[in-house]
N, C-alpha and C. Protein backbone atom coordinates (compact mmCIF):
# COMPACT_ATOMS: atom_id res chain seq x y z
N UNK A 1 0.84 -1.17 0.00
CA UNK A 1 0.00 0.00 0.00
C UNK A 1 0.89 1.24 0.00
N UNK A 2 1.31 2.26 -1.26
CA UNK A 2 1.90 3.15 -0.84
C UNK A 2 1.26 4.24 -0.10
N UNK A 3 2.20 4.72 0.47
CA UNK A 3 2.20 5.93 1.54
C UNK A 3 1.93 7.28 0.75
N UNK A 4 0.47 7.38 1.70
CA UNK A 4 -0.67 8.78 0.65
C UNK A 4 -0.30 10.21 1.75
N UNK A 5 0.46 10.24 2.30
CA UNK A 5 1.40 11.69 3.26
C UNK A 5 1.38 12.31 2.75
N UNK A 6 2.13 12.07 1.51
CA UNK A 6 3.02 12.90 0.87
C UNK A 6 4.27 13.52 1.50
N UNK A 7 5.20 12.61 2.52
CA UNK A 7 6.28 12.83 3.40
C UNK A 7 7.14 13.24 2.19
N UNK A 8 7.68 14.46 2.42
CA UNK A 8 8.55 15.39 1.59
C UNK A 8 10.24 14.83 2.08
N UNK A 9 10.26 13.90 2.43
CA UNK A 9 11.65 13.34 3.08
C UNK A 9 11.77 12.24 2.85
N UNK A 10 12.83 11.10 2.66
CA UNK A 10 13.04 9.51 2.08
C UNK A 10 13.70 9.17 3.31
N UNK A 11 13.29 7.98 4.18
CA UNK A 11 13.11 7.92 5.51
C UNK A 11 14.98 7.33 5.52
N UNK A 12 15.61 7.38 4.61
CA UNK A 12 17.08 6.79 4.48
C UNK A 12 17.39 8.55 4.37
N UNK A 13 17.16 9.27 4.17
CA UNK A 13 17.97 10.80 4.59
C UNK A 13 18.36 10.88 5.19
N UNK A 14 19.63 11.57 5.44
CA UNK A 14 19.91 11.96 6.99
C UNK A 14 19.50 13.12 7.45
N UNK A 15 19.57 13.85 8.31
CA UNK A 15 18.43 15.30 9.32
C UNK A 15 19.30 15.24 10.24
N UNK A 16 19.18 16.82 10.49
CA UNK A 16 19.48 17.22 11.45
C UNK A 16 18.17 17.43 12.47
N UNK A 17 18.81 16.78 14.03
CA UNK A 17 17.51 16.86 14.94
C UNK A 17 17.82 17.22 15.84
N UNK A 18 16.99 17.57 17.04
CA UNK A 18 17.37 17.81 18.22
C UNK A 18 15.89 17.27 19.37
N UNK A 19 16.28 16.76 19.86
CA UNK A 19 15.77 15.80 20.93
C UNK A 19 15.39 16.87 21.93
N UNK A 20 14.43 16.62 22.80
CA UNK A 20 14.20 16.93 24.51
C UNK A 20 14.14 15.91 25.38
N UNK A 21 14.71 16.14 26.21
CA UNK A 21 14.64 15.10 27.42
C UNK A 21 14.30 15.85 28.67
N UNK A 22 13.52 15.10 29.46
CA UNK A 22 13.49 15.61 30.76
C UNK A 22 14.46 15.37 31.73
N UNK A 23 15.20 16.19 32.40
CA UNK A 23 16.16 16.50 33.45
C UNK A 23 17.86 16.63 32.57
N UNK A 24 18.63 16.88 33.22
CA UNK A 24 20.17 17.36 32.84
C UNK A 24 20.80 15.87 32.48
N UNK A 25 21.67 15.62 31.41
CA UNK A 25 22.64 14.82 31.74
C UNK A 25 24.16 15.79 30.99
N UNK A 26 25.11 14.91 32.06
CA UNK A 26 26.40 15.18 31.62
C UNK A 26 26.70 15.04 30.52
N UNK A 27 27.95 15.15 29.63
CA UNK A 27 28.78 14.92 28.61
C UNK A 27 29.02 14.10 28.84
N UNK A 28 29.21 12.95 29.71
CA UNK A 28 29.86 11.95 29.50
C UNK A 28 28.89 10.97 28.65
N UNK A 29 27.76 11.63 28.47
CA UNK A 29 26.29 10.85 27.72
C UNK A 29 26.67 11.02 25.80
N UNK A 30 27.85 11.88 26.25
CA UNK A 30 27.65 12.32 24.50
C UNK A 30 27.89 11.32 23.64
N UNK A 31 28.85 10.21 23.60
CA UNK A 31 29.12 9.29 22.93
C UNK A 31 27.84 7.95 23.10
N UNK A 32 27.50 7.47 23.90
CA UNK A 32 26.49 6.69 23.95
C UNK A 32 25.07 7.58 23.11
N UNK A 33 25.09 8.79 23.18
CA UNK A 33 23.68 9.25 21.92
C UNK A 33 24.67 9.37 20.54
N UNK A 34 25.65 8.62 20.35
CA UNK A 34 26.31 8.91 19.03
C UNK A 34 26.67 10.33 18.68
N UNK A 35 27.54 10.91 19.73
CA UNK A 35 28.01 12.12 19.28
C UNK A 35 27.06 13.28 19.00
N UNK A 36 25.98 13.57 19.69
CA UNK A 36 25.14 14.65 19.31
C UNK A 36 25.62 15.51 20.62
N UNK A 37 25.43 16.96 19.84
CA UNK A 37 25.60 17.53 21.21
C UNK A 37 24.59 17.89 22.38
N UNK A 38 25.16 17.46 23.91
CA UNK A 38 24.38 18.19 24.93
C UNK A 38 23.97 19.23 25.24
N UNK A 39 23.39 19.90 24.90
CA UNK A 39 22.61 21.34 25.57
C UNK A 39 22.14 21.04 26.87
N UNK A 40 22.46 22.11 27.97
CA UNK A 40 21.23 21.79 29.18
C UNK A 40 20.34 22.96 29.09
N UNK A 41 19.09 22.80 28.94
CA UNK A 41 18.42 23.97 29.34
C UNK A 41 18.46 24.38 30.44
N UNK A 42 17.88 25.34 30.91
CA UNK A 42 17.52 26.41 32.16
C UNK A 42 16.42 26.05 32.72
N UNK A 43 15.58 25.51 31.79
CA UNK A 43 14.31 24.64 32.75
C UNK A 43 14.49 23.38 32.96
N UNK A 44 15.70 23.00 33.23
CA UNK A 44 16.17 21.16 33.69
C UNK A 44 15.60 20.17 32.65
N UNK A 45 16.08 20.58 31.54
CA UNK A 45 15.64 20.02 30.38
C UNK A 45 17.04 19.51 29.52
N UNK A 46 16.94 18.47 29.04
CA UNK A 46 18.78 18.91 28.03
C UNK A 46 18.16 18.35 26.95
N UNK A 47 18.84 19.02 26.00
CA UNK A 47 18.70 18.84 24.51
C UNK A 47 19.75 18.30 23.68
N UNK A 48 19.51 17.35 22.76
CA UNK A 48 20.64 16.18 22.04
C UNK A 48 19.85 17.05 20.83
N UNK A 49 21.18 17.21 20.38
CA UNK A 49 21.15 18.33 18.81
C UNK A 49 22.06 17.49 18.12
N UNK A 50 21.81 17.25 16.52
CA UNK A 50 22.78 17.01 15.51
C UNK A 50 22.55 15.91 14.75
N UNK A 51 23.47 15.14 13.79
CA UNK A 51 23.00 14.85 12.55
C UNK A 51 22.59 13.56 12.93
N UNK A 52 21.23 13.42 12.03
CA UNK A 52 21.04 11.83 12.59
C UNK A 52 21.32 11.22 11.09
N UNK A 53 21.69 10.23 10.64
CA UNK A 53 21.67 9.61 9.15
C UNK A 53 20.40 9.25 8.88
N UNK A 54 19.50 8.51 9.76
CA UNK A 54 18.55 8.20 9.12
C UNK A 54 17.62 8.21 9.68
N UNK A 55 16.36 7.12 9.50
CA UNK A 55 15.20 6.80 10.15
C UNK A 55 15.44 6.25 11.80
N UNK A 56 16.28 5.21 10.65
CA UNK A 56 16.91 3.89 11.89
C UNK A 56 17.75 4.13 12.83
N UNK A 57 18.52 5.72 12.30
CA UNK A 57 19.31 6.09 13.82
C UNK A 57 18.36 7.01 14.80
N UNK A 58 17.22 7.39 14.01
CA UNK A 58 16.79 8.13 14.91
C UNK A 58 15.77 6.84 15.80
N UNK A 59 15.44 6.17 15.47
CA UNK A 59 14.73 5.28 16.24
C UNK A 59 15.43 4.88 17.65
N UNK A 60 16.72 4.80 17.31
CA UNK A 60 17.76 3.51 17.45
C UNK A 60 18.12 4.86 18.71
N UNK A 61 17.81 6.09 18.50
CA UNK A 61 18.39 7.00 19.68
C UNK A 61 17.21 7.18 21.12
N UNK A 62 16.33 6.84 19.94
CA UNK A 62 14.80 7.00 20.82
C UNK A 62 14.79 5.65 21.54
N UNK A 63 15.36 4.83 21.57
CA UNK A 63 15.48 3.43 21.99
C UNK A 63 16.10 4.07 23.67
N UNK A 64 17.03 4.31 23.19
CA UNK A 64 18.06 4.74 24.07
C UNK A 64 17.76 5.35 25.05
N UNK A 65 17.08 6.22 24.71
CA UNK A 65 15.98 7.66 25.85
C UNK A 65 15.45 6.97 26.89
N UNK A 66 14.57 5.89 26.13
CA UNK A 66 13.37 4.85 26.69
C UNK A 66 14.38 4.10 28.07
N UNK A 67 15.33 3.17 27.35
CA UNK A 67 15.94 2.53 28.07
C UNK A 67 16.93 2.95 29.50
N UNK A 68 17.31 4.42 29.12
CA UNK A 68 17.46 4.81 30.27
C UNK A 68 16.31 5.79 31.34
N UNK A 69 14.98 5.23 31.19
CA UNK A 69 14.06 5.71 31.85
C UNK A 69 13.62 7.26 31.98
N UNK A 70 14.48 8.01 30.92
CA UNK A 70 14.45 9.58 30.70
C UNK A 70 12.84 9.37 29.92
N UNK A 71 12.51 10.56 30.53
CA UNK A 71 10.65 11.29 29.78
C UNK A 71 11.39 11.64 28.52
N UNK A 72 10.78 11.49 27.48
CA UNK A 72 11.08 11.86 25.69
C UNK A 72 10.16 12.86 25.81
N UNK A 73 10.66 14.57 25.76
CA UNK A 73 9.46 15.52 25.49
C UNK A 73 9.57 15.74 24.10
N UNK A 74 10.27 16.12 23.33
CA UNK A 74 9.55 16.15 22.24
C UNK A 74 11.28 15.27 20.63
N UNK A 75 10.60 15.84 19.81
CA UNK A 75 11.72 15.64 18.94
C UNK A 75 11.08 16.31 17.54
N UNK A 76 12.43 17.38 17.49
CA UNK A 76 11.94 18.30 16.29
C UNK A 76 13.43 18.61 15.05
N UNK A 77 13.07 18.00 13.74
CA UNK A 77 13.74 18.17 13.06
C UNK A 77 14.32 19.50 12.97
N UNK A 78 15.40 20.11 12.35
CA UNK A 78 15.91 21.52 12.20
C UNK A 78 16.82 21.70 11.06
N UNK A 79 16.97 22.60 10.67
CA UNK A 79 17.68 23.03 9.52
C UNK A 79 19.29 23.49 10.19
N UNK A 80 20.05 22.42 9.59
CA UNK A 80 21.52 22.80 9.97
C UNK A 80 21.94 24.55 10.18
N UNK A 81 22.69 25.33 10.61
CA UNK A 81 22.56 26.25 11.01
C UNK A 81 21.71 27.42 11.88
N UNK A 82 20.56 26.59 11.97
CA UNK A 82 19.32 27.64 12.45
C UNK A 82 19.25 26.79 13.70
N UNK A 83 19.65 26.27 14.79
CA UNK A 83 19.86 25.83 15.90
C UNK A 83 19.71 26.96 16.55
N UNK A 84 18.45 27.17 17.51
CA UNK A 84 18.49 28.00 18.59
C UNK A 84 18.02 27.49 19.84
N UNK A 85 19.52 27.54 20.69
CA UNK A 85 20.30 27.04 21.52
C UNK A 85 19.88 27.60 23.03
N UNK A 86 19.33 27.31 23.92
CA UNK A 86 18.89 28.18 25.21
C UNK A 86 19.68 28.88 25.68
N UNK A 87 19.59 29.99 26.45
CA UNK A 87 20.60 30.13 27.21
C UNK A 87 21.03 30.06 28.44
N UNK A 88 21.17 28.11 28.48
CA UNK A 88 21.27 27.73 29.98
C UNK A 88 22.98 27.56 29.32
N UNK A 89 23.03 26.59 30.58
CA UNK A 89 24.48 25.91 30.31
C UNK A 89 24.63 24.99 29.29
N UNK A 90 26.08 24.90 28.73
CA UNK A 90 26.04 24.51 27.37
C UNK A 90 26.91 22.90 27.97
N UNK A 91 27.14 21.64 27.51
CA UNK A 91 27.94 21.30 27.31
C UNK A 91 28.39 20.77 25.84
N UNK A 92 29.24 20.84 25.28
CA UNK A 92 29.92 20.77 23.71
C UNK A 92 29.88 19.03 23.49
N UNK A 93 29.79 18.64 22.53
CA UNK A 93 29.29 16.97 22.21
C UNK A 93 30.99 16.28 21.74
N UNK A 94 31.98 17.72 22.09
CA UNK A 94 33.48 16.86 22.10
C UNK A 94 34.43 16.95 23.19
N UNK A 95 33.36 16.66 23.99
CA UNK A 95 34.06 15.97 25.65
C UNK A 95 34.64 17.80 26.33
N UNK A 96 33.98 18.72 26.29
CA UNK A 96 34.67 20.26 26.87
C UNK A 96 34.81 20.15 27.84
């Protein structure tokens, strides 16, 4: 049955995304989400920003969320450069 969406995206693309999670984690989280970077928000929120390759990594990250018992608030694709970044504390996704 093909797919009547009309999804403007081929689920093998890669995207840039950025995740919400409920509460802070460290950098030391950055390599287990595959190198995306940590943002912490200011409302005890942290945000996993950056490139996902595909469908299957983004699943495969959402797996991850689940499994470590973190609330998934949202997940919103973004256009490389137009990242707007809170202005809580930052941590950088290459170990700062």
């Amino acid at each position: 049955m093909p797919n009547k969406r009309g999804l403007e995206t081929d689920p093998g693309e890669s995207m840039y995304c950025q995740i919400r999670i409920q509460g802070h984690l460290g950098s030391e989280w950055t390599g287990w989400f595959d190198g995306l970077t940590i943002t912490l928000d200011e409302s005890g929120d942290t945000l996993l920003t950056g490139l996902v390759v595909d469908q299957a990594a983004l699943h495969g990250l959402i797996r991850k969320v689940r499994d470590l018992g973190i609330p998934l608030l949202a997940i919103n694709r973004i256009e490389p450069g137009k990242v707007n970044a809170p202005h809580g504390d930052h941590t950088e996704g290459k170990g700062s």
